[in-house]
Protein backbone atom coordinates (compact mmCIF):
# COMPACT_ATOMS: atom_id res chain seq x y z
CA UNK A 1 12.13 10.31 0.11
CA UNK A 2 10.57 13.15 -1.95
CA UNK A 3 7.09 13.57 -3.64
CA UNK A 4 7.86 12.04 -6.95
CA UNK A 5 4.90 14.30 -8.37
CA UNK A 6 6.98 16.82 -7.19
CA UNK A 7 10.26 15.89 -8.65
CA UNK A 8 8.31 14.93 -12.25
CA UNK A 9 6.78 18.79 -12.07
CA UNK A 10 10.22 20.20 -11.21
CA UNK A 11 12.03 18.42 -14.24
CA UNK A 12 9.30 19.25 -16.50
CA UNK A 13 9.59 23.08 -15.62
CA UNK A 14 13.39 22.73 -16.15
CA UNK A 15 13.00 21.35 -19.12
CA UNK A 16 10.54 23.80 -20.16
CA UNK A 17 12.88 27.03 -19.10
CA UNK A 18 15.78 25.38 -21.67
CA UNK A 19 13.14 25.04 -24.35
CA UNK A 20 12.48 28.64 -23.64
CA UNK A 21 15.78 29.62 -23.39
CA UNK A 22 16.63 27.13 -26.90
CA UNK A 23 13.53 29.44 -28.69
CA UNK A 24 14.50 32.82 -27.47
CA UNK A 25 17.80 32.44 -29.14
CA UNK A 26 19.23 34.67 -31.63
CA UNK A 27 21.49 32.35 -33.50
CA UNK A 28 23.73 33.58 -31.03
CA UNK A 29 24.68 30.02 -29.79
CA UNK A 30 28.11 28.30 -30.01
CA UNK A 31 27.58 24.63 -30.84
CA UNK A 32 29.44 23.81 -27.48
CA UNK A 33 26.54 25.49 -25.55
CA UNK A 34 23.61 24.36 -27.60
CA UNK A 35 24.38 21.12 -27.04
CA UNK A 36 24.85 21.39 -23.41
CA UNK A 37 21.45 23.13 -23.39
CA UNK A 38 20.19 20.39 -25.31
CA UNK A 39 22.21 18.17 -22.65
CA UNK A 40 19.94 20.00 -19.49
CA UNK A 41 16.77 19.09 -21.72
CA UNK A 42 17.31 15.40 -21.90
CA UNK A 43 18.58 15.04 -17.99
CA UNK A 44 15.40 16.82 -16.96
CA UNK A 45 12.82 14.72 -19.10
CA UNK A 46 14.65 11.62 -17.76
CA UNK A 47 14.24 12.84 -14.43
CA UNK A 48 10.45 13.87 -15.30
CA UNK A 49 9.91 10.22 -16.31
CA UNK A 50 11.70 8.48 -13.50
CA UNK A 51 9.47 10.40 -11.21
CA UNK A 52 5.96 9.80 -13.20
CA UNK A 53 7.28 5.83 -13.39
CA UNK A 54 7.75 6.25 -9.17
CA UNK A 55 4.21 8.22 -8.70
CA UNK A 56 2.87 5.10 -10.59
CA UNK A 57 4.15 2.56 -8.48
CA UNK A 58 3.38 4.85 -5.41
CA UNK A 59 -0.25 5.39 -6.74
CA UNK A 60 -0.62 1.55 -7.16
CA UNK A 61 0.77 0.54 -3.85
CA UNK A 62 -2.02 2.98 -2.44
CA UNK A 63 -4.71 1.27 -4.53
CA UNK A 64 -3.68 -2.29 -3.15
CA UNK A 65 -4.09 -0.80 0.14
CA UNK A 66 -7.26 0.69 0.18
CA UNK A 67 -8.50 -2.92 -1.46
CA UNK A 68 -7.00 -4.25 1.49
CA UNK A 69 -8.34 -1.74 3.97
CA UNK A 70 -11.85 -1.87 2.37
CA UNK A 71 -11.66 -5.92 2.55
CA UNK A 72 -10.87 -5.66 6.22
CA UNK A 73 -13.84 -3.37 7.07
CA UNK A 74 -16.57 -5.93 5.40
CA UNK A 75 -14.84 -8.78 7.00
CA UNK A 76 -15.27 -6.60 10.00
CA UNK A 77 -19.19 -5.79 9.67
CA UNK A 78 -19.32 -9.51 8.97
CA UNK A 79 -18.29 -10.79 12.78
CA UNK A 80 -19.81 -10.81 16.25
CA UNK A 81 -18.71 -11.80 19.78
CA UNK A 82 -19.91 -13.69 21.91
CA UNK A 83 -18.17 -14.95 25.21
CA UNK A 84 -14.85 -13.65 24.20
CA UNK A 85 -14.82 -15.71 21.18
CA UNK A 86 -15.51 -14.53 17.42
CA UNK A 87 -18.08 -15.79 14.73
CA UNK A 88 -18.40 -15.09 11.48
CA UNK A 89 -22.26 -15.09 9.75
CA UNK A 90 -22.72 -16.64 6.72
CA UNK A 91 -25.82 -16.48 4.59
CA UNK A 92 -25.53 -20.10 5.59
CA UNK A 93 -24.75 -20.16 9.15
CA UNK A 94 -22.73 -19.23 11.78
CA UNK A 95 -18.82 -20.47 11.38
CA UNK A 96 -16.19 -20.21 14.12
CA UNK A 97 -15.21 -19.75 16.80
CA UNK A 98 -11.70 -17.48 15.67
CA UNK A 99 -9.22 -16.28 17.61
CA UNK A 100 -9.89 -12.55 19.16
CA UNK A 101 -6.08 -11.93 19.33
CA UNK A 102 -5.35 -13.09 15.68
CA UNK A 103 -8.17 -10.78 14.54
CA UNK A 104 -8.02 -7.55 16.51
CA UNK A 105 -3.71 -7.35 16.09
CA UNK A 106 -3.20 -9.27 12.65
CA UNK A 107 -6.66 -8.87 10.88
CA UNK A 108 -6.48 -12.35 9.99
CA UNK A 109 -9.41 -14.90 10.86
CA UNK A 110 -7.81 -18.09 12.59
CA UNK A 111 -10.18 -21.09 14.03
CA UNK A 112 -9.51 -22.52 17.02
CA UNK A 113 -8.76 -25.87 18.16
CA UNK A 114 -10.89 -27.77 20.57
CA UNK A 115 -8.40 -29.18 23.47
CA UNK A 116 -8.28 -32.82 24.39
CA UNK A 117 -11.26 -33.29 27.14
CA UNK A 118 -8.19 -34.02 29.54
CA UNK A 119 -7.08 -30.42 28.87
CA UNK A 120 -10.53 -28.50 29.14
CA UNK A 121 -10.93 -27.42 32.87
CA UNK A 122 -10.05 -24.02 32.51
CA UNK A 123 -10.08 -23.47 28.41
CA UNK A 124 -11.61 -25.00 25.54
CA UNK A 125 -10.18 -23.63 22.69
CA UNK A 126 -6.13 -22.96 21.42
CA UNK A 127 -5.64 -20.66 18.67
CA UNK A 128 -2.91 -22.51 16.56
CA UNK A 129 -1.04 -19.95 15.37
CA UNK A 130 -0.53 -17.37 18.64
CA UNK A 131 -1.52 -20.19 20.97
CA UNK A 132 -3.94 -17.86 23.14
CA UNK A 133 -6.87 -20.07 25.37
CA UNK A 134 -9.85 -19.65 25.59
């Protein structure tokens, strides 16, 4: 796909060389061509605006993103480790434990389930949606 700044700045200049070209006229136009000129001014405004409308949506997919980036890094500064397992400080308290493989691949915070005592001789904790043990 091409920069739709690009194609917007392209149509706009093509449409600006037929308004040049429609001004430097000497009456010397047959009605067929003037309106075929007029023709190439109205396909290169709609392709001006079509690629304006897809910088927008472009631009605003970008802006969600860096929202979502700059939500990840304070989420970041806001956990520790200890023992393998993940905490999150509060002004409160301390919550957790979370999953380290939910949080270091998917950037998502999961809690972790305490096993039955029956199932806690080598691991404590399951994460419930990758079921890693810890």
């Amino acid at each position: 796909m091409s920069d739709p700044l690009s194609t917007a700045l392209q149509s706009v200049k093509m449409a600006t060389d037929v308004v040049r070209i429609l001004r430097t006229a000497e009456g010397g136009f047959e009605r067929a061509e003037l309106k075929l000129q007029i023709a190439n001014l109205a396909e290169a405004l709609a392709n001006a605006r079509l690629g304006i409308l897809d910088a927008q949506v472009e631009i605003a997919e970008l802006k969600r993103r860096i929202t979502d980036l700059k939500a990840n890094a304070e989420r970041r500064a806001t956990v520790i480790r200890r023992r393998n397992l993940l905490y999150s400080k509060s002004e409160a308290a301390e919550e957790g434990p979370y999953c380290t493989r939910c949080f270091e691949i998917d950037d998502r915070l999961v809690s972790l389930s305490m096993l039955p005592a029956g199932f806690r001789d080598l691991c404590t904790y399951e994460c419930p949606h990758c079921k890693s043990l810890y």
